[in-house]
ModelCIF file with pLDDT and N, C-alpha, C, O atoms, coordinates in Angstrom:
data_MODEL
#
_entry.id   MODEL 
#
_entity.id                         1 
_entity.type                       polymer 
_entity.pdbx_number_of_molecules   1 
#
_entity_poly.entity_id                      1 
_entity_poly.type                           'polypeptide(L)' 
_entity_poly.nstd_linkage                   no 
_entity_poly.nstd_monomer                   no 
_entity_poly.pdbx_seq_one_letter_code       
;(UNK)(UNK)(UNK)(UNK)(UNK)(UNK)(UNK)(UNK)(UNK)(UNK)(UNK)(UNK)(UNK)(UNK)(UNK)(UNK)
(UNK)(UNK)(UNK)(UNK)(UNK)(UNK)(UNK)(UNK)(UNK)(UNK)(UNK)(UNK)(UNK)(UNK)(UNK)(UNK)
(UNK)(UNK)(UNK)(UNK)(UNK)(UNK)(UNK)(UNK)(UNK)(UNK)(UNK)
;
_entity_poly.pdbx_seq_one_letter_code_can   XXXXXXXXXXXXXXXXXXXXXXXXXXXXXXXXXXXXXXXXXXX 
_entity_poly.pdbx_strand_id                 A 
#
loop_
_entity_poly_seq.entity_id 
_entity_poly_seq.num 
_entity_poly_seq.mon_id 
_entity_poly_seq.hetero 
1 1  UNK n 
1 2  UNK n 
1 3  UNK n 
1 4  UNK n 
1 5  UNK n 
1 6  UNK n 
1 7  UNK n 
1 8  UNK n 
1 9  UNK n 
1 10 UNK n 
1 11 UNK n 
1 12 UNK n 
1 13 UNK n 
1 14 UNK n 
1 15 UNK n 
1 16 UNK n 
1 17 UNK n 
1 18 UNK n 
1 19 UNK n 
1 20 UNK n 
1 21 UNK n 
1 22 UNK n 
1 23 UNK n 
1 24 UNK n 
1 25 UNK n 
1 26 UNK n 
1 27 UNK n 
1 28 UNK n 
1 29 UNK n 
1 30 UNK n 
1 31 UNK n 
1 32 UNK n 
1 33 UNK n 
1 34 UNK n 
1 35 UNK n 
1 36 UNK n 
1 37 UNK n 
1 38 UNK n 
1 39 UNK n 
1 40 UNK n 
1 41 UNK n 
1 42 UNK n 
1 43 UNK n 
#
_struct_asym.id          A 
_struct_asym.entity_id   1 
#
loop_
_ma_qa_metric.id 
_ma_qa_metric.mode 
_ma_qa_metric.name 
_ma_qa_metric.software_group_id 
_ma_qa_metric.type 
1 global pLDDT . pLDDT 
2 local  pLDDT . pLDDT 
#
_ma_qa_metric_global.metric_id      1 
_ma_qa_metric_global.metric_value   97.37 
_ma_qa_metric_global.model_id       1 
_ma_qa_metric_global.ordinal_id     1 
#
loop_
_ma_qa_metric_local.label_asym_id 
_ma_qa_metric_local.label_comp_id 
_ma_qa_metric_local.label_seq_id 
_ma_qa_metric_local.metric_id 
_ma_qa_metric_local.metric_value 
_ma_qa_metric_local.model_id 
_ma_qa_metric_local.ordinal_id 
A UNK 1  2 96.00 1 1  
A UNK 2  2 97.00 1 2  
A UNK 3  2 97.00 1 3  
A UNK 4  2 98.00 1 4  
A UNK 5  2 98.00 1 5  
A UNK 6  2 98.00 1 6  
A UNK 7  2 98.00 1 7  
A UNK 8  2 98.00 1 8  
A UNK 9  2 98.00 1 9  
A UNK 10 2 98.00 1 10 
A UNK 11 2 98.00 1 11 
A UNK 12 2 97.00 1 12 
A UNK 13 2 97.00 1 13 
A UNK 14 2 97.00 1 14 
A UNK 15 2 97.00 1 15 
A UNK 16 2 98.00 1 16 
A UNK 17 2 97.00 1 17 
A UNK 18 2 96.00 1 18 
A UNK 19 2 95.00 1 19 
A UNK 20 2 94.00 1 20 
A UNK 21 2 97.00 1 21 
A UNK 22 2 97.00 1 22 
A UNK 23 2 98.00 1 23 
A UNK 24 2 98.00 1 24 
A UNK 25 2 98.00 1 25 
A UNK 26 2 98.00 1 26 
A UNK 27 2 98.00 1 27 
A UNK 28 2 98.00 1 28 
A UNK 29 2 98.00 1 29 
A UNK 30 2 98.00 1 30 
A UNK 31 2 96.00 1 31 
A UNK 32 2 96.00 1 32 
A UNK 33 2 96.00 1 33 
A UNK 34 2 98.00 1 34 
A UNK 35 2 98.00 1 35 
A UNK 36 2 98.00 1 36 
A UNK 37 2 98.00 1 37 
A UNK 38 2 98.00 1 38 
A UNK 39 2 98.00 1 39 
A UNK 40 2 98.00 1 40 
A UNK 41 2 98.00 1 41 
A UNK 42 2 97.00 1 42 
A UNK 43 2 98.00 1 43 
#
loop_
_atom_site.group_PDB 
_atom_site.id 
_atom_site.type_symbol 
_atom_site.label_atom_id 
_atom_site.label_alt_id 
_atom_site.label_comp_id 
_atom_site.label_asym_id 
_atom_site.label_entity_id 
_atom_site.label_seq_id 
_atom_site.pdbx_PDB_ins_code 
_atom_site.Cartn_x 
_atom_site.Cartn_y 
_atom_site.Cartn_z 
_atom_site.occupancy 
_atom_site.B_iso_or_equiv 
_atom_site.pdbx_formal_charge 
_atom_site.auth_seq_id 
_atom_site.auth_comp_id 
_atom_site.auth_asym_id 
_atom_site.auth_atom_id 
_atom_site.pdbx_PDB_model_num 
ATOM 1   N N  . UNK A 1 1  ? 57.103 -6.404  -70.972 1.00 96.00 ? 1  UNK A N  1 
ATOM 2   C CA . UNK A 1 1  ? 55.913 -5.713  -70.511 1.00 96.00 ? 1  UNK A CA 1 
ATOM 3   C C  . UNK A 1 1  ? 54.979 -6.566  -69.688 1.00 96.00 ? 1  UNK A C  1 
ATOM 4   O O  . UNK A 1 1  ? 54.212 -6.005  -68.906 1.00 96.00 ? 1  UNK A O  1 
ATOM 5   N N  . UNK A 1 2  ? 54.987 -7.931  -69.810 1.00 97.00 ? 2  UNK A N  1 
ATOM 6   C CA . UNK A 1 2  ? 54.455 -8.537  -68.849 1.00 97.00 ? 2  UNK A CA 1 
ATOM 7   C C  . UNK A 1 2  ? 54.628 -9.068  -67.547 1.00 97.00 ? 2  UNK A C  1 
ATOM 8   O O  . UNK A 1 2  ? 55.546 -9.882  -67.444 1.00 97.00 ? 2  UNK A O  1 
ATOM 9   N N  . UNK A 1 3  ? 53.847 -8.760  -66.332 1.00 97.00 ? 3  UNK A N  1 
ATOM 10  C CA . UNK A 1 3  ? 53.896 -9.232  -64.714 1.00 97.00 ? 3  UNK A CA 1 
ATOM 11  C C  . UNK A 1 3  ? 54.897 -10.305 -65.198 1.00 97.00 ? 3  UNK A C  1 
ATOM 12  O O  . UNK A 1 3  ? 54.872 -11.164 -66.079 1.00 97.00 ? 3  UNK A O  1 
ATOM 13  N N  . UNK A 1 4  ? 56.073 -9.780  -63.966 1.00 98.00 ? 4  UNK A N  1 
ATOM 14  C CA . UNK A 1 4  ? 57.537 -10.490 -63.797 1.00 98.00 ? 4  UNK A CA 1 
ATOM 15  C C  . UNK A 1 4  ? 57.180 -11.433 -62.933 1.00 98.00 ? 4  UNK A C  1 
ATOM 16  O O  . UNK A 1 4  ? 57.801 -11.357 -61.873 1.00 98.00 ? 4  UNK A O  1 
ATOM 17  N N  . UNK A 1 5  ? 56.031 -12.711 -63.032 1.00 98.00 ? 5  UNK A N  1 
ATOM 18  C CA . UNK A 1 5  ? 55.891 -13.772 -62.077 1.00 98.00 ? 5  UNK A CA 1 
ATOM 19  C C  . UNK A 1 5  ? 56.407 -14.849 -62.622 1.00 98.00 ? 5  UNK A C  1 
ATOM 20  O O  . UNK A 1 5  ? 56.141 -15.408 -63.686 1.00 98.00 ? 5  UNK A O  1 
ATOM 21  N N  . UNK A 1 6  ? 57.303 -15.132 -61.656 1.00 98.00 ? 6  UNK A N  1 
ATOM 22  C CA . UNK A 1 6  ? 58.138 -17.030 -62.714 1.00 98.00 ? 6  UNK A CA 1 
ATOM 23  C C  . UNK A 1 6  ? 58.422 -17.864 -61.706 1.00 98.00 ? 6  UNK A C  1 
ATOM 24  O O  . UNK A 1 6  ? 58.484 -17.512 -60.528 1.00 98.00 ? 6  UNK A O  1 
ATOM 25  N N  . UNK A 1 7  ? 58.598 -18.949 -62.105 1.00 98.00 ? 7  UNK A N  1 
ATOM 26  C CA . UNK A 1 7  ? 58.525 -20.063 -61.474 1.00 98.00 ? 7  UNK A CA 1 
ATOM 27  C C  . UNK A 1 7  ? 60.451 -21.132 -62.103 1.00 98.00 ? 7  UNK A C  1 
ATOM 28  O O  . UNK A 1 7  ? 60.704 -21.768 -63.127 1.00 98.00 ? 7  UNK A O  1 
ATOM 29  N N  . UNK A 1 8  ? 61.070 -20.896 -61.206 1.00 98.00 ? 8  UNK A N  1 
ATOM 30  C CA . UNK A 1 8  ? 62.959 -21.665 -61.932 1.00 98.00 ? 8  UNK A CA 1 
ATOM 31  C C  . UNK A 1 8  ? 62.229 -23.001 -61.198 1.00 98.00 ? 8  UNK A C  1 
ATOM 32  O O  . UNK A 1 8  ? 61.744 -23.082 -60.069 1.00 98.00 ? 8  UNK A O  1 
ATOM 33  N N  . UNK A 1 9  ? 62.355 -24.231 -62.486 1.00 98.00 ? 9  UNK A N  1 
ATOM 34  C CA . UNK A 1 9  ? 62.564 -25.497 -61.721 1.00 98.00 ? 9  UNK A CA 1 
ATOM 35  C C  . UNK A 1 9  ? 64.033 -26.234 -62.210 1.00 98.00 ? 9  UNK A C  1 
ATOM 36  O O  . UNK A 1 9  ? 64.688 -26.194 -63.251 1.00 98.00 ? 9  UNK A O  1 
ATOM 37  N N  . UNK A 1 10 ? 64.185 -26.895 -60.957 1.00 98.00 ? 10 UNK A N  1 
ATOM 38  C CA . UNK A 1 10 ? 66.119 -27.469 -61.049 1.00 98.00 ? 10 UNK A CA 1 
ATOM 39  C C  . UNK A 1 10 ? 65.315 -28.919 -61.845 1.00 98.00 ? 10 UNK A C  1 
ATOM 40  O O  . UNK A 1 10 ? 64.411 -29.669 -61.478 1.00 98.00 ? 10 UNK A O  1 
ATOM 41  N N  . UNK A 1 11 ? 66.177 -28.837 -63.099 1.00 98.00 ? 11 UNK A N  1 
ATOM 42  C CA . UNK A 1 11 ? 66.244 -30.365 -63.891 1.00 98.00 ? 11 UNK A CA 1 
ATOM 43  C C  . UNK A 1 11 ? 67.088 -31.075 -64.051 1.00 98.00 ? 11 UNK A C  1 
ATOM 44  O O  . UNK A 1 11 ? 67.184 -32.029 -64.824 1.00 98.00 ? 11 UNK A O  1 
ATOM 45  N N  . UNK A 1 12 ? 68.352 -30.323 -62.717 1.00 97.00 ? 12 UNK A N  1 
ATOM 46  C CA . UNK A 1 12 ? 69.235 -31.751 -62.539 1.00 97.00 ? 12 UNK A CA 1 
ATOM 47  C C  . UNK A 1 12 ? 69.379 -32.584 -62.016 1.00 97.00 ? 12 UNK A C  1 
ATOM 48  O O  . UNK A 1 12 ? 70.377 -33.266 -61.781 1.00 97.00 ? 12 UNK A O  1 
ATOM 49  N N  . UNK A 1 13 ? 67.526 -32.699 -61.532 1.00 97.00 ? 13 UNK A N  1 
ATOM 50  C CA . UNK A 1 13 ? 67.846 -33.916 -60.340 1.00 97.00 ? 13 UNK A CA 1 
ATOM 51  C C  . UNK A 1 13 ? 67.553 -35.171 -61.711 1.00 97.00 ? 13 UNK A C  1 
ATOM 52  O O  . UNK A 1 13 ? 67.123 -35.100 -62.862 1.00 97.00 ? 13 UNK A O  1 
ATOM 53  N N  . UNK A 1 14 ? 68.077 -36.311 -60.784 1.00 97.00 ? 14 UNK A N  1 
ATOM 54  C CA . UNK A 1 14 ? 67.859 -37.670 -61.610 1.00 97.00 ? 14 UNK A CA 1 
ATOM 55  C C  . UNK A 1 14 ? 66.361 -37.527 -61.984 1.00 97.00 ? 14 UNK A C  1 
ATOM 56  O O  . UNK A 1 14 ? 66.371 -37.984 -63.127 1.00 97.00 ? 14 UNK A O  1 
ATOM 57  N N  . UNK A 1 15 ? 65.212 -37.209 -61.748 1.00 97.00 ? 15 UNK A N  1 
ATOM 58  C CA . UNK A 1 15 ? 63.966 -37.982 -62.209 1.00 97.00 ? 15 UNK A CA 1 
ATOM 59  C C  . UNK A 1 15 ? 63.598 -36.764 -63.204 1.00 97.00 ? 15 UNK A C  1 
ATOM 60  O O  . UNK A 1 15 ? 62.496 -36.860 -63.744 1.00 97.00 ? 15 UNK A O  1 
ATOM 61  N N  . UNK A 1 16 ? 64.497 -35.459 -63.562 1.00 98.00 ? 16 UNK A N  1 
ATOM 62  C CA . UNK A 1 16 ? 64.074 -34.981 -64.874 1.00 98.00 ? 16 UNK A CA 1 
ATOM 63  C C  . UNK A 1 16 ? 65.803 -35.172 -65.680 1.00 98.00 ? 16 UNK A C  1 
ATOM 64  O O  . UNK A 1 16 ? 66.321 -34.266 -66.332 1.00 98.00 ? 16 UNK A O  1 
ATOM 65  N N  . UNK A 1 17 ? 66.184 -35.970 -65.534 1.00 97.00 ? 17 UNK A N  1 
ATOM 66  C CA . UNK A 1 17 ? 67.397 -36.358 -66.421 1.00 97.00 ? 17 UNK A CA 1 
ATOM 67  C C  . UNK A 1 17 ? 67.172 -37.509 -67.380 1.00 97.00 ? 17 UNK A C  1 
ATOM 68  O O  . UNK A 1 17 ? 66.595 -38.465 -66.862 1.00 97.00 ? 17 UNK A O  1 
ATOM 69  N N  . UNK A 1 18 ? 67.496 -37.641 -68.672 1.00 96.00 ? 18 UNK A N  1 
ATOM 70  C CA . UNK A 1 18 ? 68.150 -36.195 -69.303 1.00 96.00 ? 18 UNK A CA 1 
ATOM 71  C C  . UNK A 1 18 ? 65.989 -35.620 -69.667 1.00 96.00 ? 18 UNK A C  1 
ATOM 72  O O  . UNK A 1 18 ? 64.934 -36.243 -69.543 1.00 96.00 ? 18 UNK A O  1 
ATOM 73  N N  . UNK A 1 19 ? 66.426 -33.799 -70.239 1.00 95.00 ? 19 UNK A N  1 
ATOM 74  C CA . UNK A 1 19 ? 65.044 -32.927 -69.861 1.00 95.00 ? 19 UNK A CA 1 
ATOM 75  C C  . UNK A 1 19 ? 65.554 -32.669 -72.092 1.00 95.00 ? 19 UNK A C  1 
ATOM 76  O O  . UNK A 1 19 ? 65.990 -31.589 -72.493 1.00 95.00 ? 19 UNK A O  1 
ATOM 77  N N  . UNK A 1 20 ? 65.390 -33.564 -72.805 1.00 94.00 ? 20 UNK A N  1 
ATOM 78  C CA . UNK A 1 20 ? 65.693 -33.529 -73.855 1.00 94.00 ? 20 UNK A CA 1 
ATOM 79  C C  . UNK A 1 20 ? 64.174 -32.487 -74.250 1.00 94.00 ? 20 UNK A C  1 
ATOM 80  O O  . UNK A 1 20 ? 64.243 -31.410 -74.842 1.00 94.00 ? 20 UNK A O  1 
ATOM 81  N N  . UNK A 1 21 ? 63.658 -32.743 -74.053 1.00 97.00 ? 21 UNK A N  1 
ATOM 82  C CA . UNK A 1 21 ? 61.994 -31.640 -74.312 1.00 97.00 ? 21 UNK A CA 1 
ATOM 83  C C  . UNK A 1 21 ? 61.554 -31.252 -73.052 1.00 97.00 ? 21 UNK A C  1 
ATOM 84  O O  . UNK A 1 21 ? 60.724 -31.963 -72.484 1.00 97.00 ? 21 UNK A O  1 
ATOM 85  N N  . UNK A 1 22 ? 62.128 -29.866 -72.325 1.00 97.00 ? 22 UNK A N  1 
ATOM 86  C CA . UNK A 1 22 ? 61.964 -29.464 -71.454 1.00 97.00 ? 22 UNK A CA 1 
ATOM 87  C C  . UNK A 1 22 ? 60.505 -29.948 -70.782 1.00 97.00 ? 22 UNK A C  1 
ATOM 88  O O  . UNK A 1 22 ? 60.242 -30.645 -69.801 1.00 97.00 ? 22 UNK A O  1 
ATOM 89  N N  . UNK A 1 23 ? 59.633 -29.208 -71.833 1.00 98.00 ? 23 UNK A N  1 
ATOM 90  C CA . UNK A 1 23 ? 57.904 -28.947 -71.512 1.00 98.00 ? 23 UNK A CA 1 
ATOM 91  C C  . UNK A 1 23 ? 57.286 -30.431 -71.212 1.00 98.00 ? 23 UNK A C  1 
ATOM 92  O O  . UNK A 1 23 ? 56.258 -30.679 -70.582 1.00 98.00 ? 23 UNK A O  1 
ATOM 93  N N  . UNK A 1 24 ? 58.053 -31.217 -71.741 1.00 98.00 ? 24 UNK A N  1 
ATOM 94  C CA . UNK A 1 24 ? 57.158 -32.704 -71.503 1.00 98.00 ? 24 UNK A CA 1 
ATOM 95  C C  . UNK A 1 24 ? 57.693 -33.333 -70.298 1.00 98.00 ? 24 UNK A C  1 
ATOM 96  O O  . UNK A 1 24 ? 57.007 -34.156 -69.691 1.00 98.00 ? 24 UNK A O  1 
ATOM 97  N N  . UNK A 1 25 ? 59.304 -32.890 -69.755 1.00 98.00 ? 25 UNK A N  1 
ATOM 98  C CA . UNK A 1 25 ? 59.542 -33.482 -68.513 1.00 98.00 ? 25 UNK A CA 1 
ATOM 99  C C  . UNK A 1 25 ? 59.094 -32.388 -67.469 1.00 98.00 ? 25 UNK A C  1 
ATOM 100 O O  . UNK A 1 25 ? 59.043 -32.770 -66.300 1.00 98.00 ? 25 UNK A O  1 
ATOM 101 N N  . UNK A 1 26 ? 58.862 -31.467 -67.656 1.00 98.00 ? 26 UNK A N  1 
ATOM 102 C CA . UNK A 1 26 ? 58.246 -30.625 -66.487 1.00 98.00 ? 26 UNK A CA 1 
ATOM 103 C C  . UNK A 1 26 ? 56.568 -31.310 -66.167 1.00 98.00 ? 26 UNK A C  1 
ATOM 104 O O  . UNK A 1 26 ? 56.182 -31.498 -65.013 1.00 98.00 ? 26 UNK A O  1 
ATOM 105 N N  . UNK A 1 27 ? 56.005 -31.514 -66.963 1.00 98.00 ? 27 UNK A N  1 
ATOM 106 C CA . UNK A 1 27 ? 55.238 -32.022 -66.812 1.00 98.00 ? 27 UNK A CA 1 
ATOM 107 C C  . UNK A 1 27 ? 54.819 -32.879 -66.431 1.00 98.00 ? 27 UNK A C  1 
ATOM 108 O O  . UNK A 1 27 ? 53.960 -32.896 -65.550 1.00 98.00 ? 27 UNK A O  1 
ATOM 109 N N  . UNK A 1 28 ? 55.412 -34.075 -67.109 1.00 98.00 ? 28 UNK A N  1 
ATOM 110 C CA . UNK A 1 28 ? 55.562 -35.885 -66.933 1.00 98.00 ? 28 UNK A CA 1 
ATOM 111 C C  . UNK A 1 28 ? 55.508 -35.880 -65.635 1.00 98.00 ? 28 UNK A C  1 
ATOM 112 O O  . UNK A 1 28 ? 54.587 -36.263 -64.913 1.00 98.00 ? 28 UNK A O  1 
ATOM 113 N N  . UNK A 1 29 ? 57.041 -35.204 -65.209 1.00 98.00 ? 29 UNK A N  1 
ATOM 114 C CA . UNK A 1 29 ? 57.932 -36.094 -64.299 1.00 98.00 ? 29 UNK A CA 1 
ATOM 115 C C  . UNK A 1 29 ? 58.230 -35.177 -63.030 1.00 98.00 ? 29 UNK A C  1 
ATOM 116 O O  . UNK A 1 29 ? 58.644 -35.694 -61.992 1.00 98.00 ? 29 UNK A O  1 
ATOM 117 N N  . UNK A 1 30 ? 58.009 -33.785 -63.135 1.00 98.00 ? 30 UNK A N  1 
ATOM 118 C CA . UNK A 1 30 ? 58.183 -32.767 -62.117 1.00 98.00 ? 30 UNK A CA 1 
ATOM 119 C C  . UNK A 1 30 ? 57.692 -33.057 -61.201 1.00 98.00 ? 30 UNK A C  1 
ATOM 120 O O  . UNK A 1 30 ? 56.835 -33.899 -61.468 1.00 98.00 ? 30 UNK A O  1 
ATOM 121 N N  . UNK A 1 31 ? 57.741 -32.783 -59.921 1.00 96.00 ? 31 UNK A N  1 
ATOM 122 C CA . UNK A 1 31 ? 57.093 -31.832 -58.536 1.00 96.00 ? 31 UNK A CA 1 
ATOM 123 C C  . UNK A 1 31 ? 57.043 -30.737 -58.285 1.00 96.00 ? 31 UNK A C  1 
ATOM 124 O O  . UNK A 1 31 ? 57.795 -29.921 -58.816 1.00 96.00 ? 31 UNK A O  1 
ATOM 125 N N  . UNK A 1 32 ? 55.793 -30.302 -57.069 1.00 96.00 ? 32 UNK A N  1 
ATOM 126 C CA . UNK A 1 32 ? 56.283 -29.040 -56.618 1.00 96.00 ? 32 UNK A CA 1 
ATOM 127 C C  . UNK A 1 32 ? 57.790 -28.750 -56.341 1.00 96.00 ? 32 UNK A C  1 
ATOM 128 O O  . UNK A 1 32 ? 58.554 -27.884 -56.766 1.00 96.00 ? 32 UNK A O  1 
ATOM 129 N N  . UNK A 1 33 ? 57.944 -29.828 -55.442 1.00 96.00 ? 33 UNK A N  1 
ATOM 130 C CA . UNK A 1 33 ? 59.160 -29.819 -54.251 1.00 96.00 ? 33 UNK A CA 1 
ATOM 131 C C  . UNK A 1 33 ? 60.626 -29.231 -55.487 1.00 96.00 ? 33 UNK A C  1 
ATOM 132 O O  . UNK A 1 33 ? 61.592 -28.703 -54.937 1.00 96.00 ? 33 UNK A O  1 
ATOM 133 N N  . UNK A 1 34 ? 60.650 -29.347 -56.720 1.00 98.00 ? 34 UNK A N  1 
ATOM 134 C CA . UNK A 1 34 ? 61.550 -29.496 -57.715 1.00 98.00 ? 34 UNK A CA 1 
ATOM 135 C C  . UNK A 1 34 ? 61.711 -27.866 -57.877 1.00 98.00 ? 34 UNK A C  1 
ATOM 136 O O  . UNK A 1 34 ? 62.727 -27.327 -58.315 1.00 98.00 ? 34 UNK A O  1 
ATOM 137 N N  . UNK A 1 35 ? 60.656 -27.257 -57.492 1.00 98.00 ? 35 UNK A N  1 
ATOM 138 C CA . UNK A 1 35 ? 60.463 -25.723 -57.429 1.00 98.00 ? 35 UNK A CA 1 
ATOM 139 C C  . UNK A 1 35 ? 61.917 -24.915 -56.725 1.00 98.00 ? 35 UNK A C  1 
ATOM 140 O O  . UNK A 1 35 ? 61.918 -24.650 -55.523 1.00 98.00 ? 35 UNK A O  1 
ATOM 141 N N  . UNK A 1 36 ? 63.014 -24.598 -57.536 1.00 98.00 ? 36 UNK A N  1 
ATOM 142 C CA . UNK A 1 36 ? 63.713 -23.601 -56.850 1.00 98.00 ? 36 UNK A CA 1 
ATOM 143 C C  . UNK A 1 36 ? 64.206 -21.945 -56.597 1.00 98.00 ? 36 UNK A C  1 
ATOM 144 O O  . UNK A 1 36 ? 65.046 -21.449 -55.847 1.00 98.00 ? 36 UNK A O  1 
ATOM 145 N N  . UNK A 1 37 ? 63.306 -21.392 -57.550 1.00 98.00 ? 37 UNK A N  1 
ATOM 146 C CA . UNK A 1 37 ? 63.180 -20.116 -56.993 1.00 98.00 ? 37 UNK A CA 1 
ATOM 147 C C  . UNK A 1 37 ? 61.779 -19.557 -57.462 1.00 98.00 ? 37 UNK A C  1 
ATOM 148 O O  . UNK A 1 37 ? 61.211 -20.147 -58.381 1.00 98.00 ? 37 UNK A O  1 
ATOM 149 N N  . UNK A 1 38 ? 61.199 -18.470 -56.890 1.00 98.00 ? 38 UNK A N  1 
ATOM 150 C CA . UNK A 1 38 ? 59.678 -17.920 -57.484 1.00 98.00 ? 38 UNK A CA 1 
ATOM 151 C C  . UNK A 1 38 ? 59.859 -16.716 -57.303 1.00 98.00 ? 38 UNK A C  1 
ATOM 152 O O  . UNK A 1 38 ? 60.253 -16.250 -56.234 1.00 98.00 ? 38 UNK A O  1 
ATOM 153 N N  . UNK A 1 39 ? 59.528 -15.879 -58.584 1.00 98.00 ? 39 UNK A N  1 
ATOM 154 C CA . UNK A 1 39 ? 59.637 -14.582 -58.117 1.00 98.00 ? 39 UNK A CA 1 
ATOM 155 C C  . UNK A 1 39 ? 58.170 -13.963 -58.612 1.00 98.00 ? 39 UNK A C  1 
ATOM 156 O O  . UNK A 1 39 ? 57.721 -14.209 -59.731 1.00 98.00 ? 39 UNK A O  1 
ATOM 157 N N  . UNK A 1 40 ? 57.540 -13.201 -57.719 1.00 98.00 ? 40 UNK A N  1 
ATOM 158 C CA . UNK A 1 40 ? 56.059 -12.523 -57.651 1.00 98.00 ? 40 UNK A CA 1 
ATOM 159 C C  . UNK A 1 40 ? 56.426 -10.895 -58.333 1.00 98.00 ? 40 UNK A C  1 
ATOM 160 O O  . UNK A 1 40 ? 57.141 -10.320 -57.513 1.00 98.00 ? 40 UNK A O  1 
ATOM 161 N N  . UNK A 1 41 ? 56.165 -10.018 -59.534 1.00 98.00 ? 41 UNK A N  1 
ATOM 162 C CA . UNK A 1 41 ? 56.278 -9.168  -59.607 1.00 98.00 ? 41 UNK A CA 1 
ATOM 163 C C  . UNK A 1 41 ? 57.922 -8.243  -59.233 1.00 98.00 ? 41 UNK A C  1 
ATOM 164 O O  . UNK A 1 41 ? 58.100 -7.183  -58.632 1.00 98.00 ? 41 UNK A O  1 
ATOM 165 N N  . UNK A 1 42 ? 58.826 -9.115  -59.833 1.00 97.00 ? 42 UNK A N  1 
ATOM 166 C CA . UNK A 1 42 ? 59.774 -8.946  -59.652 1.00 97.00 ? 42 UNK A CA 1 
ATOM 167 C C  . UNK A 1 42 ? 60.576 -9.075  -58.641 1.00 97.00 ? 42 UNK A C  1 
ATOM 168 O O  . UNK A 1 42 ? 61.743 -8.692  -58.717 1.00 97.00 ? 42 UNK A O  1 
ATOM 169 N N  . UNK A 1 43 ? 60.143 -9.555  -57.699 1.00 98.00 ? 43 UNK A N  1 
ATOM 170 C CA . UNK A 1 43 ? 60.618 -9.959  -56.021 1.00 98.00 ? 43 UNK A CA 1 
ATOM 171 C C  . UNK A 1 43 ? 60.946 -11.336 -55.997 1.00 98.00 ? 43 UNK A C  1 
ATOM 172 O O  . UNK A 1 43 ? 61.308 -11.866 -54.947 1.00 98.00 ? 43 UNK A O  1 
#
């Protein structure tokens, strides 16, 4: 039921390897640029 807005980030590059606690290497260690798909309201 909630707005279909998401954000896929790729964690197989080397600088989120290994992503043993997803939430702390998205954070830590992410970029935008790491951003590979976005979808706005289901699009």
């Amino acid at each position: 039921g909630d707005p279909a807005d998401l954000v896929v980030i790729d964690l197989r590059r080397p600088h989120l390897t290994p992503a043993g606690d997803p939430l702390g290497t998205v954070v830590h260690c992410a970029h935008g640029r790491d951003v590979e798909h976005v979808i706005v309201a289901g699009r």
